[in-house]
PDB file of N, CA and C in Angstrom:
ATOM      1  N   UNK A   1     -40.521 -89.367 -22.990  1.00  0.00           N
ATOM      2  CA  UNK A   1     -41.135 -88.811 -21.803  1.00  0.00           C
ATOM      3  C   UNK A   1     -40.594 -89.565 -20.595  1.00  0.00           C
ATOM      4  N   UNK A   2     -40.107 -88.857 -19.416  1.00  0.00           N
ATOM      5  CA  UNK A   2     -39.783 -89.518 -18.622  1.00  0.00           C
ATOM      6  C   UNK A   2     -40.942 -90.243 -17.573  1.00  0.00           C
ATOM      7  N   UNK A   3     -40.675 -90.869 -16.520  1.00  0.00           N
ATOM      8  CA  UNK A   3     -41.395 -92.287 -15.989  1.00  0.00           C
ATOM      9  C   UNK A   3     -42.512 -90.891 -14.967  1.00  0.00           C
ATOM     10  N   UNK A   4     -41.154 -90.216 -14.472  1.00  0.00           N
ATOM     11  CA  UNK A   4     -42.113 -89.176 -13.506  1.00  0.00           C
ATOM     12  C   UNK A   4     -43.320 -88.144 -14.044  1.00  0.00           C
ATOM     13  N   UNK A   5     -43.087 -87.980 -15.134  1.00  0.00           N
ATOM     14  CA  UNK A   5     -43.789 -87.186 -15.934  1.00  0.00           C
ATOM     15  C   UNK A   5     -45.005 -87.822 -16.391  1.00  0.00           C
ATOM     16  N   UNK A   6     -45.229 -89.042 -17.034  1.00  0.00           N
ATOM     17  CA  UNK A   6     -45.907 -89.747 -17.119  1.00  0.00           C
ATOM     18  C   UNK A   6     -46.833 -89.844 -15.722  1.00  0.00           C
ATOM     19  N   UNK A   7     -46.547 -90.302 -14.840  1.00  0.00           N
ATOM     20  CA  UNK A   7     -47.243 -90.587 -13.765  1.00  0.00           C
ATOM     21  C   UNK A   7     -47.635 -89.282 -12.926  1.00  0.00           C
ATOM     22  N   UNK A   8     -47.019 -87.896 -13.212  1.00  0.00           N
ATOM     23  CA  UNK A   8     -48.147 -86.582 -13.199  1.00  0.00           C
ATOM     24  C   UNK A   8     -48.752 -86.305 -14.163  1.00  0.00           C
ATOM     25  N   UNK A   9     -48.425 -86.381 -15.109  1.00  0.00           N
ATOM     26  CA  UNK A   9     -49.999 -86.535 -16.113  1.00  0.00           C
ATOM     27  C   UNK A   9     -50.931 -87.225 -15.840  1.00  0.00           C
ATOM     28  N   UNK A  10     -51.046 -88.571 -15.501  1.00  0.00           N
ATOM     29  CA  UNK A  10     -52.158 -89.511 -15.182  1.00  0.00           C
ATOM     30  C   UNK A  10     -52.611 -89.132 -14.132  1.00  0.00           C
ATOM     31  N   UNK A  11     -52.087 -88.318 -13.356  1.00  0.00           N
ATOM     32  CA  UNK A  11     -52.651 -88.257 -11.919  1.00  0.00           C
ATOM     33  C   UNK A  11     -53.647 -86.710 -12.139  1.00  0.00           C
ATOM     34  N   UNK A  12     -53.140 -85.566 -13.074  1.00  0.00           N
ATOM     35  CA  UNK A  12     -53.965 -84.334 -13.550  1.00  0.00           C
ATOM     36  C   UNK A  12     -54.929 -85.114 -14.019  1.00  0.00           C
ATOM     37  N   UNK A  13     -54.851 -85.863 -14.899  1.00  0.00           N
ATOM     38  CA  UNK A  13     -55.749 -86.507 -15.566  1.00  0.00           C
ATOM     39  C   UNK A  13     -57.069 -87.142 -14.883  1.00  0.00           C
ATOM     40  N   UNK A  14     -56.745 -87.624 -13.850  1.00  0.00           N
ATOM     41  CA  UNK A  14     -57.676 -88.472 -12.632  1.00  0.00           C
ATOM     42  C   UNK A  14     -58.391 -87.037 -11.936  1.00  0.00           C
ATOM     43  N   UNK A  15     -57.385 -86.082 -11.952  1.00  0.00           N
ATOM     44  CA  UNK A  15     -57.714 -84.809 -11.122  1.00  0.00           C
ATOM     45  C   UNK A  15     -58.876 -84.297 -11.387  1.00  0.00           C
ATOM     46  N   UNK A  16     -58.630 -83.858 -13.114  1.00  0.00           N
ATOM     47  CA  UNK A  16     -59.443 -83.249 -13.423  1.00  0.00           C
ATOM     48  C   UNK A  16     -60.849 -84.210 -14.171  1.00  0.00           C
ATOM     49  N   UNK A  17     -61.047 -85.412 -14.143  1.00  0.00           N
ATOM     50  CA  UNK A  17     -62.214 -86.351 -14.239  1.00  0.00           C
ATOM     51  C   UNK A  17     -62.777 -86.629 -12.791  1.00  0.00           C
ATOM     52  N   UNK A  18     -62.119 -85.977 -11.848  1.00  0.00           N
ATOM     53  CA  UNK A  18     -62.882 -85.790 -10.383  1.00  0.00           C
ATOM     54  C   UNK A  18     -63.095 -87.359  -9.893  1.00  0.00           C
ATOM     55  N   UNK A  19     -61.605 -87.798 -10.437  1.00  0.00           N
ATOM     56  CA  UNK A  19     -61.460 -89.190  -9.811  1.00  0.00           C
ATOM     57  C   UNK A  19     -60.765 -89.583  -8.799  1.00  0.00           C
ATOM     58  N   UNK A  20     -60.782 -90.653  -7.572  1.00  0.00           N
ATOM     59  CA  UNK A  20     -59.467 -90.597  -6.477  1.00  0.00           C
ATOM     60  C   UNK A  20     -58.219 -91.208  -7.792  1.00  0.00           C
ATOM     61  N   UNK A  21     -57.125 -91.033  -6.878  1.00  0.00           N
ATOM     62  CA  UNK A  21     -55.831 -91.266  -7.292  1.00  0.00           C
ATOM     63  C   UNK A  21     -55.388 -91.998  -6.671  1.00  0.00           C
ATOM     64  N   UNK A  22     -55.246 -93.265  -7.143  1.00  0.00           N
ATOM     65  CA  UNK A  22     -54.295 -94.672  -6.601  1.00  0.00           C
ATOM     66  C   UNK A  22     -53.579 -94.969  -7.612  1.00  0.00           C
ATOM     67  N   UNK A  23     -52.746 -95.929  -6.827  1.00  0.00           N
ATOM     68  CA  UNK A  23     -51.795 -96.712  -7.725  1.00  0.00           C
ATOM     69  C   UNK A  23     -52.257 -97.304  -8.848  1.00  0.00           C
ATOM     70  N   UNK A  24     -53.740 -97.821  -8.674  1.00  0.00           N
ATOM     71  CA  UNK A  24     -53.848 -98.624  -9.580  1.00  0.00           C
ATOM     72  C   UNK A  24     -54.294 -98.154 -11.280  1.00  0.00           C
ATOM     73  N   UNK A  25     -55.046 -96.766 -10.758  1.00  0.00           N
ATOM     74  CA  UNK A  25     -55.648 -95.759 -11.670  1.00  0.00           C
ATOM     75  C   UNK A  25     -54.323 -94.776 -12.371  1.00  0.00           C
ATOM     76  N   UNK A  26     -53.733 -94.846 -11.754  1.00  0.00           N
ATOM     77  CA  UNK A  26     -52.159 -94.494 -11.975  1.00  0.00           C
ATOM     78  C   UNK A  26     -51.641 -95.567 -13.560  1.00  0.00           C
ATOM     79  N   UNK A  27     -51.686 -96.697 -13.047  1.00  0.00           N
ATOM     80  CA  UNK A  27     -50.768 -97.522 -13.618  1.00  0.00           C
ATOM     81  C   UNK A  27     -51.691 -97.680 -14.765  1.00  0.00           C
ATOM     82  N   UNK A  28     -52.771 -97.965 -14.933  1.00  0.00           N
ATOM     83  CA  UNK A  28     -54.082 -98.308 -15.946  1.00  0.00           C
ATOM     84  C   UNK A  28     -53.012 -97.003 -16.952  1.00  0.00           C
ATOM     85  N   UNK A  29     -53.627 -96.077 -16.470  1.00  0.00           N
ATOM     86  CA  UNK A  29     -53.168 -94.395 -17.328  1.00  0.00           C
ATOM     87  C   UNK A  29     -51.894 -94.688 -18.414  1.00  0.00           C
ATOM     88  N   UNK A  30     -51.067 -94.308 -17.314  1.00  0.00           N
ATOM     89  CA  UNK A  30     -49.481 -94.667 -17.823  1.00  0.00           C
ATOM     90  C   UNK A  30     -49.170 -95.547 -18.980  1.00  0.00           C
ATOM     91  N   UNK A  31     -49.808 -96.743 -18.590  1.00  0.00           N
ATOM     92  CA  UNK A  31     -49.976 -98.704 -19.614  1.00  0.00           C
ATOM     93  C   UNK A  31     -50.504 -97.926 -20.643  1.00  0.00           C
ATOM     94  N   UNK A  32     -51.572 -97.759 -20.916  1.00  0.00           N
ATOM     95  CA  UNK A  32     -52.285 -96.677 -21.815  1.00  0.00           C
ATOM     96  C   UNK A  32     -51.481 -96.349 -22.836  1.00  0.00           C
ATOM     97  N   UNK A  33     -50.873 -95.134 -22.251  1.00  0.00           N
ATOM     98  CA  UNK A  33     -49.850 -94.789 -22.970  1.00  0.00           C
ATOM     99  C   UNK A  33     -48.392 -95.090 -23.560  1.00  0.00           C
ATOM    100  N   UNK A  34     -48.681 -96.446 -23.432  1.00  0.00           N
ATOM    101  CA  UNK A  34     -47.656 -96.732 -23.834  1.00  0.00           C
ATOM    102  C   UNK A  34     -45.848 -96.794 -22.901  1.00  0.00           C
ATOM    103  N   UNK A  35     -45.912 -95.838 -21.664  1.00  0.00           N
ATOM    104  CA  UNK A  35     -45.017 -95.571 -21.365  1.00  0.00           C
ATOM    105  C   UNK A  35     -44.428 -96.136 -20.193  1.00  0.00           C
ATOM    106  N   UNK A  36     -43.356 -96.791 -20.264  1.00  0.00           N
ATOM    107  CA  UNK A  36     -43.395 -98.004 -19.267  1.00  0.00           C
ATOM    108  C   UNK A  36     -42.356 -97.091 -17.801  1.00  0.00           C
ATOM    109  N   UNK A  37     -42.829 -97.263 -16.921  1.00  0.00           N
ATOM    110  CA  UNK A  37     -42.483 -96.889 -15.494  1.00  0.00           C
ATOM    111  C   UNK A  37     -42.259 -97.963 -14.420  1.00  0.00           C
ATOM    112  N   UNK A  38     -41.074 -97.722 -13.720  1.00  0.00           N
ATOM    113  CA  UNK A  38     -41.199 -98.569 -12.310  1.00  0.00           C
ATOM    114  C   UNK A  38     -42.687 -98.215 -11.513  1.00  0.00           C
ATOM    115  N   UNK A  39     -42.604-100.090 -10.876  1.00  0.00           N
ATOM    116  CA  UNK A  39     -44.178-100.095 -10.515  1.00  0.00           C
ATOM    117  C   UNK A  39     -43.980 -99.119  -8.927  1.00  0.00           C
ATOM    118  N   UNK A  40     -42.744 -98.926  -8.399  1.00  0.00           N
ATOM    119  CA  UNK A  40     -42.441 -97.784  -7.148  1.00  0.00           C
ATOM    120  C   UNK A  40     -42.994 -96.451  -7.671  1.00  0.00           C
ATOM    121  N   UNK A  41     -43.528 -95.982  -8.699  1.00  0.00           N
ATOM    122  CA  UNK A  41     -43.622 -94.167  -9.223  1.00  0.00           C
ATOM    123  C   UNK A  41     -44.959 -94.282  -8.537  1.00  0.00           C
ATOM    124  N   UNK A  42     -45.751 -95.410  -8.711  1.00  0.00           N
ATOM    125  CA  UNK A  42     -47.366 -95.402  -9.011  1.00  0.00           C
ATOM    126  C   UNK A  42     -47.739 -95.292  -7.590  1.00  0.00           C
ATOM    127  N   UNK A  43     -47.006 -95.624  -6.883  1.00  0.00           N
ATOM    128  CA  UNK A  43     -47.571 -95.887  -5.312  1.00  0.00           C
ATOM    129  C   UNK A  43     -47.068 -94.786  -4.330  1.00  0.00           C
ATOM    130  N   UNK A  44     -46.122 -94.229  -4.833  1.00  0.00           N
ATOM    131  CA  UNK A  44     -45.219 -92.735  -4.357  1.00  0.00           C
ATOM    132  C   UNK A  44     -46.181 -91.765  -4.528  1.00  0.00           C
ATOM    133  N   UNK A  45     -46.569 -92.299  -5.740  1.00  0.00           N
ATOM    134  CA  UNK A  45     -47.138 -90.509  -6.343  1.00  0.00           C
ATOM    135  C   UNK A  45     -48.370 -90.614  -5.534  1.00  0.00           C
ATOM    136  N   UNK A  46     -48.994 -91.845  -5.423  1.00  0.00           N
ATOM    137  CA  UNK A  46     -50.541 -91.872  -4.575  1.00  0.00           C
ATOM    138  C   UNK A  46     -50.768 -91.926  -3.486  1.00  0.00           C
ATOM    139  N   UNK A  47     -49.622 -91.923  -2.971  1.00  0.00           N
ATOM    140  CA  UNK A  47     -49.536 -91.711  -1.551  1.00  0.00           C
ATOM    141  C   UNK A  47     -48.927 -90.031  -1.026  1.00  0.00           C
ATOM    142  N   UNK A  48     -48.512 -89.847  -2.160  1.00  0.00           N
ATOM    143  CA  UNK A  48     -48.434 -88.575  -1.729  1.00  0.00           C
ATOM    144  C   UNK A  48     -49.201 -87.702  -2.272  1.00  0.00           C
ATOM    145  N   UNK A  49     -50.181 -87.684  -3.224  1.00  0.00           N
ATOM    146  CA  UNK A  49     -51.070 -87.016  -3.360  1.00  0.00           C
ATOM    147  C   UNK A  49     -52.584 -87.338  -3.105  1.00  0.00           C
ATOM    148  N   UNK A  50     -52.474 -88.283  -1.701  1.00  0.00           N
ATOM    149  CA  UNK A  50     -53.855 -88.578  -1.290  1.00  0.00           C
ATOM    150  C   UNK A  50     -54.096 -87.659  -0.502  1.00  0.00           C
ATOM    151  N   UNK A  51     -55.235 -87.412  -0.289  1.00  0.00           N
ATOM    152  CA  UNK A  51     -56.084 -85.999   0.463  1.00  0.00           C
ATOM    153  C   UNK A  51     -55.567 -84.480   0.235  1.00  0.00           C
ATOM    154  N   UNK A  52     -54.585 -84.447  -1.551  1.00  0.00           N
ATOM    155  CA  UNK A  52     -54.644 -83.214  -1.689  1.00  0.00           C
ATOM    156  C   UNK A  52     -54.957 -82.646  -2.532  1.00  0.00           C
ATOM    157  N   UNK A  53     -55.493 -81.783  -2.991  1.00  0.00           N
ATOM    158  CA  UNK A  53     -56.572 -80.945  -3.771  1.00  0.00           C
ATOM    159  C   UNK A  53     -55.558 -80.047  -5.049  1.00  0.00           C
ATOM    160  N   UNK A  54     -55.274 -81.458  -5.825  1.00  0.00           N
ATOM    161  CA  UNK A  54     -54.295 -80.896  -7.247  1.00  0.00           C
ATOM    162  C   UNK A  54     -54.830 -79.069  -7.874  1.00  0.00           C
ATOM    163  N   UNK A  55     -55.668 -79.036  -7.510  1.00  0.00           N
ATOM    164  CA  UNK A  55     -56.791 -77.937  -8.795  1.00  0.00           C
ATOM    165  C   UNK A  55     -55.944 -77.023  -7.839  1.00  0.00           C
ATOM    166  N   UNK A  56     -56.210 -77.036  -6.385  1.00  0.00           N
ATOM    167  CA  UNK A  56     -55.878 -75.322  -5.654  1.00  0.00           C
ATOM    168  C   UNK A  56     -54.264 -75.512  -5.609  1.00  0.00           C
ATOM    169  N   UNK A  57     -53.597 -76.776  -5.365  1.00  0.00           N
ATOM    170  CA  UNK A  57     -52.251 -76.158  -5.148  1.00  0.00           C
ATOM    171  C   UNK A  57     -52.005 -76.108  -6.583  1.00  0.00           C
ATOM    172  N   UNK A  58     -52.333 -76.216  -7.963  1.00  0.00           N
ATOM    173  CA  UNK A  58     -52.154 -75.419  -9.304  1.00  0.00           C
ATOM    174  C   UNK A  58     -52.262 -74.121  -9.345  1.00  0.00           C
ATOM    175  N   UNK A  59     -53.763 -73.887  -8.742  1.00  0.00           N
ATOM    176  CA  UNK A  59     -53.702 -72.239  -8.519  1.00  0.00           C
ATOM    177  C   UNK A  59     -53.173 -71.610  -7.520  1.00  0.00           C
ATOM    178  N   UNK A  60     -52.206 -72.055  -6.814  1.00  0.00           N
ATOM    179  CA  UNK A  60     -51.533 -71.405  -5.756  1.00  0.00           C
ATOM    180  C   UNK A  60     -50.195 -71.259  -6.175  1.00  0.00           C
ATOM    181  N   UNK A  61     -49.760 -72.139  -7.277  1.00  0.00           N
ATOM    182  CA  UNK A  61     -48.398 -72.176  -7.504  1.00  0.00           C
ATOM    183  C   UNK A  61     -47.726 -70.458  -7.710  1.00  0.00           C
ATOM    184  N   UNK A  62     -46.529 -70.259  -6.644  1.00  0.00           N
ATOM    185  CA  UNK A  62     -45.965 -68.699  -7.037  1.00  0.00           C
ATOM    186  C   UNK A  62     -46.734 -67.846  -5.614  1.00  0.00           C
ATOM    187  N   UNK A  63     -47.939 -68.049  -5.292  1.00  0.00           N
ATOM    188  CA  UNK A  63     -48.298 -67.299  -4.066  1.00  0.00           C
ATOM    189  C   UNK A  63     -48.061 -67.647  -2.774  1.00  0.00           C
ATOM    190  N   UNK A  64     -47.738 -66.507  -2.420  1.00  0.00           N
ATOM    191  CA  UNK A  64     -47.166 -65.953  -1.343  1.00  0.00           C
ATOM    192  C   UNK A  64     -47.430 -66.762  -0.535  1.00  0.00           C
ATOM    193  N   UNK A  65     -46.907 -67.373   0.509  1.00  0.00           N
ATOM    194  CA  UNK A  65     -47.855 -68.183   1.751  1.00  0.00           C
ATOM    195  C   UNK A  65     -48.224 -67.084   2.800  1.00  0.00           C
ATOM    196  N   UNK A  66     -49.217 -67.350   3.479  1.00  0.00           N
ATOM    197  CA  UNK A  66     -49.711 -66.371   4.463  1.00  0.00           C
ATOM    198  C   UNK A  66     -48.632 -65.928   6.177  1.00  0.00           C
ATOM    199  N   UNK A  67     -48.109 -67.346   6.319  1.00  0.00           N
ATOM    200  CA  UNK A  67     -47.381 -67.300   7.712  1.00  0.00           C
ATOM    201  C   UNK A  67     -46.084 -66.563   7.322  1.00  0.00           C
ATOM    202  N   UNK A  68     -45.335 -67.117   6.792  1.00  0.00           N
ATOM    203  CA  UNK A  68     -43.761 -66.302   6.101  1.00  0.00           C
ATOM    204  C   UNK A  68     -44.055 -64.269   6.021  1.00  0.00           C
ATOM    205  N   UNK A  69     -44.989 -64.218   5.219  1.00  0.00           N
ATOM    206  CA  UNK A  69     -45.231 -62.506   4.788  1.00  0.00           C
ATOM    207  C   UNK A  69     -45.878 -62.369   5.895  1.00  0.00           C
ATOM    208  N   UNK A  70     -46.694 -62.676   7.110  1.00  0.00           N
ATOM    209  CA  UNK A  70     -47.281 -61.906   8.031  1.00  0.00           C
ATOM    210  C   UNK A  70     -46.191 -61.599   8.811  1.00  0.00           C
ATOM    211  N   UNK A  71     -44.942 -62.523   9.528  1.00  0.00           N
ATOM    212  CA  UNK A  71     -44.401 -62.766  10.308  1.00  0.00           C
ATOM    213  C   UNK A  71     -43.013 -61.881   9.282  1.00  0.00           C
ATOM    214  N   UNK A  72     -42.490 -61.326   8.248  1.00  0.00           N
ATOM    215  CA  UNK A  72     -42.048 -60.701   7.636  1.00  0.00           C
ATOM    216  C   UNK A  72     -42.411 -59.304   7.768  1.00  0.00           C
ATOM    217  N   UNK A  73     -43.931 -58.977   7.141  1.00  0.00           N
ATOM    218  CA  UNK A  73     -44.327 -57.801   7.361  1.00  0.00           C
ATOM    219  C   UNK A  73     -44.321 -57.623   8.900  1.00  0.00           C
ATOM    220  N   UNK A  74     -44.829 -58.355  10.000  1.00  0.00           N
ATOM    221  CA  UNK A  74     -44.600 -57.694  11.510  1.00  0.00           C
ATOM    222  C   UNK A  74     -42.721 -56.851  11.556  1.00  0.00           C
ATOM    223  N   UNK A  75     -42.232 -57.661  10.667  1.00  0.00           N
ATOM    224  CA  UNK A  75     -40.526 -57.674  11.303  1.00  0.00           C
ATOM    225  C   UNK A  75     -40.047 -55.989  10.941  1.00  0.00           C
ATOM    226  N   UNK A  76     -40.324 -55.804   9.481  1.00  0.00           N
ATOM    227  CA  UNK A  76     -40.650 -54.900   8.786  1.00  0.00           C
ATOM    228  C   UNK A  76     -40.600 -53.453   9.984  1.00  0.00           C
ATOM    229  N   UNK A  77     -42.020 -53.701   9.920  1.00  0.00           N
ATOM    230  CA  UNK A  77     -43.005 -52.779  10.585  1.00  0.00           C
ATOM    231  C   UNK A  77     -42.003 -52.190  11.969  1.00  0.00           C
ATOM    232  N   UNK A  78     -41.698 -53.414  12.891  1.00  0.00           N
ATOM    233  CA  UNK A  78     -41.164 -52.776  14.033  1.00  0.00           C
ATOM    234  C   UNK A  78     -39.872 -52.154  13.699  1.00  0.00           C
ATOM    235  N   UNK A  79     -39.366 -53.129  12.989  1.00  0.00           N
ATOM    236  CA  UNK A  79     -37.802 -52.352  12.941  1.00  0.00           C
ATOM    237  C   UNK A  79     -37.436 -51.657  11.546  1.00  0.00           C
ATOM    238  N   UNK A  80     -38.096 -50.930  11.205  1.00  0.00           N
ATOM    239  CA  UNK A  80     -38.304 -50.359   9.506  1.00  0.00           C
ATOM    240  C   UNK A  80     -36.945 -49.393   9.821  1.00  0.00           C
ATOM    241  N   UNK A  81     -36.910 -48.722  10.715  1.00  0.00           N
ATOM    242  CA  UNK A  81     -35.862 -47.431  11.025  1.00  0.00           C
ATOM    243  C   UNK A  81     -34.271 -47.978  11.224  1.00  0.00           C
ATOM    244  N   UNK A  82     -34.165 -48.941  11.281  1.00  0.00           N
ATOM    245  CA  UNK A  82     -32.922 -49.711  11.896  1.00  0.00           C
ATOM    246  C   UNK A  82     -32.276 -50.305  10.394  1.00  0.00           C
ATOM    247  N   UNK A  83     -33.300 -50.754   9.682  1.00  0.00           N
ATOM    248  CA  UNK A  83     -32.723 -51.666   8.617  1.00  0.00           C
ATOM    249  C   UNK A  83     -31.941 -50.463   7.288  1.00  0.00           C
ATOM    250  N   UNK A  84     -32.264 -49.376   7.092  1.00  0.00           N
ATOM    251  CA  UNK A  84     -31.050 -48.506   6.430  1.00  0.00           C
ATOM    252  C   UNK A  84     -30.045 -48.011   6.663  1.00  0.00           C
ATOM    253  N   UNK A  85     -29.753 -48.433   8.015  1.00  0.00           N
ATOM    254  CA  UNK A  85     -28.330 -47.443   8.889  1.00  0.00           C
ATOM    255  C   UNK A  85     -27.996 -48.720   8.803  1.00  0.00           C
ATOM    256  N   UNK A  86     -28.146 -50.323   9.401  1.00  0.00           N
ATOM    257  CA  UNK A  86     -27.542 -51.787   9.084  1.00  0.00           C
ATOM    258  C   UNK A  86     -26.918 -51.257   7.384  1.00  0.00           C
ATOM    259  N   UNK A  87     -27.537 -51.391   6.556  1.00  0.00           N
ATOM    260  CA  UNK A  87     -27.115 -51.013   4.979  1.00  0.00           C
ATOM    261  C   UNK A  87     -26.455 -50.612   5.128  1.00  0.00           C
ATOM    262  N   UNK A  88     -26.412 -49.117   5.197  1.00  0.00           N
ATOM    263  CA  UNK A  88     -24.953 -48.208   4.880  1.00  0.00           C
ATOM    264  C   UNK A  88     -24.062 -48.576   5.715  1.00  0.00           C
ATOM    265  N   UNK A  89     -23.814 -49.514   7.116  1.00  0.00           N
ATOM    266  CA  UNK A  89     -22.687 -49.763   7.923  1.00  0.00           C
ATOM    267  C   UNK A  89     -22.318 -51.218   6.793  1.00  0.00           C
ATOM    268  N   UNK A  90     -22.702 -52.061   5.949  1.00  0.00           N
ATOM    269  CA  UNK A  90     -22.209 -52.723   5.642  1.00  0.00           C
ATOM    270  C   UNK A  90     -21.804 -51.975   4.325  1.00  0.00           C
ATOM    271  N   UNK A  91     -22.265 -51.378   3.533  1.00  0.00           N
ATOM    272  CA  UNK A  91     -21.809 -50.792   2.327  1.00  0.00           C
ATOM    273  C   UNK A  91     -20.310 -50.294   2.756  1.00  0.00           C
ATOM    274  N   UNK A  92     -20.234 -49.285   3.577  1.00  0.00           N
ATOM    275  CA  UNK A  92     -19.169 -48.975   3.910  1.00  0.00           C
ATOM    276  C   UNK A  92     -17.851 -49.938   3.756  1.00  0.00           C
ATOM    277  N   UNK A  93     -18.353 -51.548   5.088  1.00  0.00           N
ATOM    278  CA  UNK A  93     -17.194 -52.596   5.169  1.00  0.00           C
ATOM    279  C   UNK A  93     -17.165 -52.760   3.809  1.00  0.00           C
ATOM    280  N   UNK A  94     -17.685 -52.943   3.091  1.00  0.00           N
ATOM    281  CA  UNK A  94     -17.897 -53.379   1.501  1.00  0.00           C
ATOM    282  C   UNK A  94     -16.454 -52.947   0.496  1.00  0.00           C
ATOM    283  N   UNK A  95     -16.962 -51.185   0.994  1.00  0.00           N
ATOM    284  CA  UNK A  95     -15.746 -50.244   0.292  1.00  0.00           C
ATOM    285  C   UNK A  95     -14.706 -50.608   0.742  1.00  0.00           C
ATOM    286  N   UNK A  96     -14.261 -50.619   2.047  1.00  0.00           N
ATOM    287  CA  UNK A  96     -13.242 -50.424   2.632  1.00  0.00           C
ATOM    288  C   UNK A  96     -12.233 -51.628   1.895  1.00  0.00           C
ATOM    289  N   UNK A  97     -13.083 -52.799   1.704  1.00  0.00           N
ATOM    290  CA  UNK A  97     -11.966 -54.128   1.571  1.00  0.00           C
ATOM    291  C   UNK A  97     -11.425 -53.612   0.356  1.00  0.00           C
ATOM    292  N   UNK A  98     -11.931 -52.271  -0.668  1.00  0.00           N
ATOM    293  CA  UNK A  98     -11.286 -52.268  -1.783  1.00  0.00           C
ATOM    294  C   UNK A  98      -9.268 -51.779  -1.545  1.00  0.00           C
ATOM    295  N   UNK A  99      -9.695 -50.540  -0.484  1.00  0.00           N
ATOM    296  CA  UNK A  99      -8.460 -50.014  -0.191  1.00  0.00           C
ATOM    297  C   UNK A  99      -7.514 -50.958   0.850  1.00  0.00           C
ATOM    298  N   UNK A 100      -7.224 -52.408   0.300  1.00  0.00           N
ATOM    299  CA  UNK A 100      -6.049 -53.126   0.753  1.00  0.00           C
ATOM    300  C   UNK A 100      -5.255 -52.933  -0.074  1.00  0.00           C
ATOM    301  N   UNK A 101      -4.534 -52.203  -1.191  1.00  0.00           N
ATOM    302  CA  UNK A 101      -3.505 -52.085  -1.798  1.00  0.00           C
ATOM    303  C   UNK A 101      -3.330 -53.010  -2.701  1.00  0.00           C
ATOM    304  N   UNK A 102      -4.031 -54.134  -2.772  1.00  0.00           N
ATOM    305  CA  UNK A 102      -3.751 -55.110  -3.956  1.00  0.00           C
ATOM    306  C   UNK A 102      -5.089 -55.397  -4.785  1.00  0.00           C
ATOM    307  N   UNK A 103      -5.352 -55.718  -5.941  1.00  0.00           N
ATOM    308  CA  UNK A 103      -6.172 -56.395  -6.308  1.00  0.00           C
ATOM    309  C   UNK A 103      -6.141 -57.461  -7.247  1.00  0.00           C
ATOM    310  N   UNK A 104      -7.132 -57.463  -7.949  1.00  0.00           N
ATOM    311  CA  UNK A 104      -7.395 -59.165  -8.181  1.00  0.00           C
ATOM    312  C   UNK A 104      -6.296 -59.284 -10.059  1.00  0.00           C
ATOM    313  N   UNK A 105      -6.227 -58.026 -10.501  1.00  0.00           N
ATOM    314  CA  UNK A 105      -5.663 -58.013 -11.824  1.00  0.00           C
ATOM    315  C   UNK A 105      -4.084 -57.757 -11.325  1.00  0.00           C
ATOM    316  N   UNK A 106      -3.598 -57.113 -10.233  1.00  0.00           N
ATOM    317  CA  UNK A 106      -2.210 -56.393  -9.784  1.00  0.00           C
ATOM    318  C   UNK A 106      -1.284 -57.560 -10.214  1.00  0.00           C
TER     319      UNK A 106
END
């Protein structure tokens, strides 16, 4: 098992016993198991997962963020009529590069 892996397990682990996550609760875990890690993983990982809420960004993993798709769908919306005539003017350049007279097997 690698060092990083180890030290997100211990930290789900703390997560889901509705415990904070420090270094030190980190390192207890890890020792535990047997699995030896630089003492730099334990203090990375707890500092970067202080004040954040493991359970929802699990259940968020894959969804959509809200700012990207609103600011997408606006783009959409205004210029919906424009974006299939863009298409077919590039499909076209597309074709055209075929008729240079040479290709890639000639």
């Amino acid at each position: 098992m690698s060092a990083e892996l180890a030290v997100v397990y211990a930290a789900l682990i703390l997560e889901d016993d509705n415990v904070e996550i420090t270094a030190d609760k980190l390192q207890a875990l890890v020792s535990a198991a047997g699995v030896e890690v630089e003492p730099i993983w334990f203090s990375l990982y707890a500092k970067a997962l202080a004040g954040q809420d493991l359970k929802a960004l699990l259940l968020n993993v894959g969804a959509p963020g809200s700012g990207p798709a609103v600011a997408a769908g606006g783009a959409a919306a205004a210029g919906g009529a424009d974006a299939p005539a863009e298409e077919a003017k590039e499909e076209e350049k597309e074709e055209s590069d075929d008729d240079m007279g040479f290709g890639l097997f000639d």
